[in-house]
Protein backbone atom coordinates (compact mmCIF):
# COMPACT_ATOMS: atom_id res chain seq x y z
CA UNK A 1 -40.88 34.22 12.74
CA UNK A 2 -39.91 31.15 10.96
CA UNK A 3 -38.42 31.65 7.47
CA UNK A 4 -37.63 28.10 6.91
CA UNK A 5 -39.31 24.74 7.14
CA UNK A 6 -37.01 22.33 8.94
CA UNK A 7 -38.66 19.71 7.57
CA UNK A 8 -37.72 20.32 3.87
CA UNK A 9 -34.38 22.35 4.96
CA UNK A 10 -32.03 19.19 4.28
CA UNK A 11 -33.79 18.41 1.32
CA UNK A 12 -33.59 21.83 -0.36
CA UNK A 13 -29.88 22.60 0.62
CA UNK A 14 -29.19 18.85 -1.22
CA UNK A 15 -30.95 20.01 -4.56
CA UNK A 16 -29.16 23.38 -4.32
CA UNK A 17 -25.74 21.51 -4.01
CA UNK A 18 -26.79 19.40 -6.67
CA UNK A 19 -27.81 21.85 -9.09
CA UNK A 20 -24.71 24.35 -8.49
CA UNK A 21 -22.03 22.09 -7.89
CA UNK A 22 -23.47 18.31 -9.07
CA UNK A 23 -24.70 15.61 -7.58
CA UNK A 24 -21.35 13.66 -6.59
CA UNK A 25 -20.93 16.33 -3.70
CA UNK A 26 -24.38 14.74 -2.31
CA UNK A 27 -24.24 11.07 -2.76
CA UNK A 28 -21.84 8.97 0.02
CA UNK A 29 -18.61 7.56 -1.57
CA UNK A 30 -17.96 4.15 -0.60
CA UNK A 31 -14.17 3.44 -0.67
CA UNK A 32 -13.97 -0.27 -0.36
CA UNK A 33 -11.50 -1.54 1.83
CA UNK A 34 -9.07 -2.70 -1.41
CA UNK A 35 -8.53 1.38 -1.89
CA UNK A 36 -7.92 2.04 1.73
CA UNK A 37 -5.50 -0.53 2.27
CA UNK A 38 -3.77 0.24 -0.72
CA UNK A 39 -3.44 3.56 0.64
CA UNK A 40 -2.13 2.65 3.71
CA UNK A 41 1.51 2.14 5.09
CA UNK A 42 3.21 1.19 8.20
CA UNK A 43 3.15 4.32 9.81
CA UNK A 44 0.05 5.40 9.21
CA UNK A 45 -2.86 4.21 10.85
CA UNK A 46 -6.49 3.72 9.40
CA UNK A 47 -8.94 5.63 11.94
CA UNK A 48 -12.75 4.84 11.24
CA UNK A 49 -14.87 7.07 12.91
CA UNK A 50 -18.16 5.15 13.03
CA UNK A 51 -22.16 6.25 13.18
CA UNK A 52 -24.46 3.89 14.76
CA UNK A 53 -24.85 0.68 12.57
CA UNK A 54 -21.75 0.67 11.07
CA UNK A 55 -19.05 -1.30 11.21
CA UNK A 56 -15.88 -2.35 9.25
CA UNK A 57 -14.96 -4.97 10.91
CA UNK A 58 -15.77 -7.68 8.20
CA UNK A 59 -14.24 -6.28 5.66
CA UNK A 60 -10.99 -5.60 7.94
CA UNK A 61 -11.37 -9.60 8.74
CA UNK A 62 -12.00 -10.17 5.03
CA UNK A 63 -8.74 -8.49 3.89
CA UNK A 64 -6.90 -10.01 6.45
CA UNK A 65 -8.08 -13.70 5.45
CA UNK A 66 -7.48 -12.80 1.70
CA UNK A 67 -3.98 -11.40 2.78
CA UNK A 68 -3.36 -14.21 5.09
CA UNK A 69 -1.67 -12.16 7.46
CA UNK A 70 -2.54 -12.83 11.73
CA UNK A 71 -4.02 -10.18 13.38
CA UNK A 72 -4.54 -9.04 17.03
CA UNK A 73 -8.01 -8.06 17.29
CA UNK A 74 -9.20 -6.11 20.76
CA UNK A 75 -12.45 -4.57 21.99
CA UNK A 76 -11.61 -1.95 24.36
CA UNK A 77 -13.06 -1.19 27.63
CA UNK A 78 -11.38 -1.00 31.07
CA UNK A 79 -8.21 -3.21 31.82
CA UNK A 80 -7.11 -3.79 27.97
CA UNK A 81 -4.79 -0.99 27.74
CA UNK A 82 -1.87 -3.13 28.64
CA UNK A 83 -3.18 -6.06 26.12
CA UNK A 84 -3.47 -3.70 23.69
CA UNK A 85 -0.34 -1.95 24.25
CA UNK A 86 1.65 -5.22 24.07
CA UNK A 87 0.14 -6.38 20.64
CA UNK A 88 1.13 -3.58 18.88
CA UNK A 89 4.84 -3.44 20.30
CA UNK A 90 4.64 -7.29 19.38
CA UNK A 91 2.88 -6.30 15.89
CA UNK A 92 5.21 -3.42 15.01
CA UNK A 93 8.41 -6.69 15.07
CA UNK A 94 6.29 -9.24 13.70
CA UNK A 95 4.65 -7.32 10.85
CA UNK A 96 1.11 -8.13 11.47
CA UNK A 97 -2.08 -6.07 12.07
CA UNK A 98 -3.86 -4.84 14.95
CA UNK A 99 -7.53 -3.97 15.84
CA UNK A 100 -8.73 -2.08 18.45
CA UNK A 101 -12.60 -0.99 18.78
CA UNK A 102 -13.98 0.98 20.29
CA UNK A 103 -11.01 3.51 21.02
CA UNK A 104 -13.62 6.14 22.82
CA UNK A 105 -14.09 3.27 25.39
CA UNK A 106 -10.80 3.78 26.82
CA UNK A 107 -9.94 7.83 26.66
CA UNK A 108 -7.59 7.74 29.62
CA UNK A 109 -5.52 5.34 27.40
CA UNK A 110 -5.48 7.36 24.06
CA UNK A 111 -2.56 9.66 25.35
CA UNK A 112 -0.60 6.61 25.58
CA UNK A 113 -1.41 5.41 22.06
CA UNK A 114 -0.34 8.46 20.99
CA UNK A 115 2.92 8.82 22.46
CA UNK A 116 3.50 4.66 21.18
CA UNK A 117 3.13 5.67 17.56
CA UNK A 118 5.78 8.76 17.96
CA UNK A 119 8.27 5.85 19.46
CA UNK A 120 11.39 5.30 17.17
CA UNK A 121 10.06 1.53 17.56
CA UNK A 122 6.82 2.19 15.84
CA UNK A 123 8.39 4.70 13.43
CA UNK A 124 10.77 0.95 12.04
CA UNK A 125 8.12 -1.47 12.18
CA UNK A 126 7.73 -4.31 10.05
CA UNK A 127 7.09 -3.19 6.45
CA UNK A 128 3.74 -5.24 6.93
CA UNK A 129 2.57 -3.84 10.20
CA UNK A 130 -0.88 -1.88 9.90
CA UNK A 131 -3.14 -0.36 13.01
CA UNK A 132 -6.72 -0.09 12.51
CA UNK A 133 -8.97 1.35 14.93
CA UNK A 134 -12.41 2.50 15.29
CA UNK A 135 -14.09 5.44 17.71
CA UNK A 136 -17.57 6.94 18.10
CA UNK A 137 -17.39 10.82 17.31
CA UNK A 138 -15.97 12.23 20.58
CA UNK A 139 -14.24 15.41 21.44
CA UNK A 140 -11.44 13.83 23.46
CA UNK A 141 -9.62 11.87 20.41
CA UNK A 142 -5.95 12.97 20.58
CA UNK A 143 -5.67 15.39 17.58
CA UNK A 144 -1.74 13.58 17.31
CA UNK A 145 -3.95 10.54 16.36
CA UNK A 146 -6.26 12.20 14.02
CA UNK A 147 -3.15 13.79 12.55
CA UNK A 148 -1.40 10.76 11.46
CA UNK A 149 -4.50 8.60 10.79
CA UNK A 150 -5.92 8.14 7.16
CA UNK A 151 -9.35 8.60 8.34
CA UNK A 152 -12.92 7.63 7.39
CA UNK A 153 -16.17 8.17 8.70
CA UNK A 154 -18.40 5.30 7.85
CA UNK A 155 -22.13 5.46 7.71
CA UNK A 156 -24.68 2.65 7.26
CA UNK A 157 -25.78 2.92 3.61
CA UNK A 158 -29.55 5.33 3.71
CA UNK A 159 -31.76 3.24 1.19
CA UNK A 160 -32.27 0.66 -1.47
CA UNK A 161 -29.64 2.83 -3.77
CA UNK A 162 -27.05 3.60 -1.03
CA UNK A 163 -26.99 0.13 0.32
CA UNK A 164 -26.18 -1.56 -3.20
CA UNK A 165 -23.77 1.31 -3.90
CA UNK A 166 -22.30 0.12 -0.75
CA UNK A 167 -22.31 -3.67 -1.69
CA UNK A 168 -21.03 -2.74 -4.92
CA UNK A 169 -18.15 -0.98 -3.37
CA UNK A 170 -16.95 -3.97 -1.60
CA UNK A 171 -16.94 -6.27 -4.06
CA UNK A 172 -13.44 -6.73 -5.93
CA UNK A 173 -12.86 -6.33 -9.67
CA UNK A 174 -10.52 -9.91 -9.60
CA UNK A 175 -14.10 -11.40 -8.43
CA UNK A 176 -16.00 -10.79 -12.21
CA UNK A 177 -12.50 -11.64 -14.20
CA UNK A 178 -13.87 -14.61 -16.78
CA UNK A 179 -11.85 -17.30 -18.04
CA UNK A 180 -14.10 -17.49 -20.88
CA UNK A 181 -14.84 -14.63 -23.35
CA UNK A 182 -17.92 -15.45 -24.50
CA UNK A 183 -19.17 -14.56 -20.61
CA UNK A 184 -17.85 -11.51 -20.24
CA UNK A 185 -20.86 -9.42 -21.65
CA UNK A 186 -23.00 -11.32 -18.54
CA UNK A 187 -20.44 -9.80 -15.72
C-alpha cells in the first residue's frame, strides 16, 4: 500500500518546511565568491563539491584577475599528481593560488594531499597562498580534507528565479557605486 505520492512528496515536504520554519530554509543561498574568499585563509582550503552543470571556475578566474595574483590551475586525471604536488609546495613560498579539478579523478592521490596540508611547510605558507579544489560527491574524499576545507556544494541555479538569484549573487556591490547622485535611485 502506497501512502504517499512520490510525485508530489518533494513538493509537500518544501511547503511544510516553509510554513513551519520559513521559506529561507527552502530557497538555495548563493554565496558569491567575494564572501568565500573573504572567509578564507592560508590554511584553509576552499572544497567545492560540485553537481552536474556547475562549475566555479570563472568566478575563481575572475577573483584571481581582479586580485591580480598568478595561479596554478590543474585538471586532474592520471600522471598530474606530481604537477600538482609541486605547485602547491611552490605556491605555499610564493603566495599564490592553486586549482585542482576534479580531485575524485585522482583518489589514489588524495592521501597524499592530505598528509601535504598537515606539513609544517604548508602550515607557514605565504600569507597569500589559497588552495581551491573541486570533487564530484564520492565516498572516498579523505575526511582530513573535508575537515579542514571551508566547503560548498554548488548547484546549477533550478529556474528563471534561482538563476538570477544566482547572477545577482555574483555581482559585486563596488560594481553599482555612482559617482553621481542624481543616478543612484536607477542602480
Amino acid at each position: 500500500m502506497k501512502v504517499f505520492r512520490i510525485d508530489r512528496l518533494k513538493e509537500g515536504i518544501s511547503q511544510y518546511i516553509v510554513d513551519k520554519m520559513g521559506p529561507e530554509y527552502v530557497k538555495p543561498s548563493y554565496p558569491n565568491i567575494h564572501e568565500i574568499f573573504a572567509m578564507s585563509d592560508k590554511s584553509t582550503p576552499i572544497l567545492y563539491i560540485l553537481s552536474p552543470g556547475a562549475d566555479p571556475r570563472s568566478d575563481i578566474v575572475g577573483k584571481k584577475e581582479e586580485l591580480e595574483i598568478n595561479m596554478f590551475e590543474e585538471s586532474l586525471g592520471q600522471g598530474s599528481d606530481e604537477k600538482a604536488e609541486q605547485a602547491i609546495k611552490t605556491a605555499v613560498v610564493k603566495g599564490t593560488w592553486v586549482f585542482l579539478q576534479n580531485c575524485h579523478l585522482l583518489k589514489s592521490w588524495l592521501p597524499s594531499l592530505d598528509r601535504l596540508l598537515d606539513s609544517d611547510q604548508v602550515k607557514r605558507a605565504h600569507k597569500d597562498f589559497r588552495l581551491w579544489l573541486t570533487t564530484k560527491p564520492t565516498e572516498v574524499f579523505p575526511l582530513g580534507i573535508l575537515h579542514k576545507s571551508h566547503k560548498r556544494v554548488l548547484e546549477p541555479p533550478d529556474g528563471l528565479d534561482a538563476n538570477l538569484r544566482s547572477m545577482w549573487s555574483k555581482l559585486n556591490p563596488k560594481d553599482f557605486e555612482c559617482v553621481n547622485p542624481e543616478f543612484k535611485p536607477l542602480v
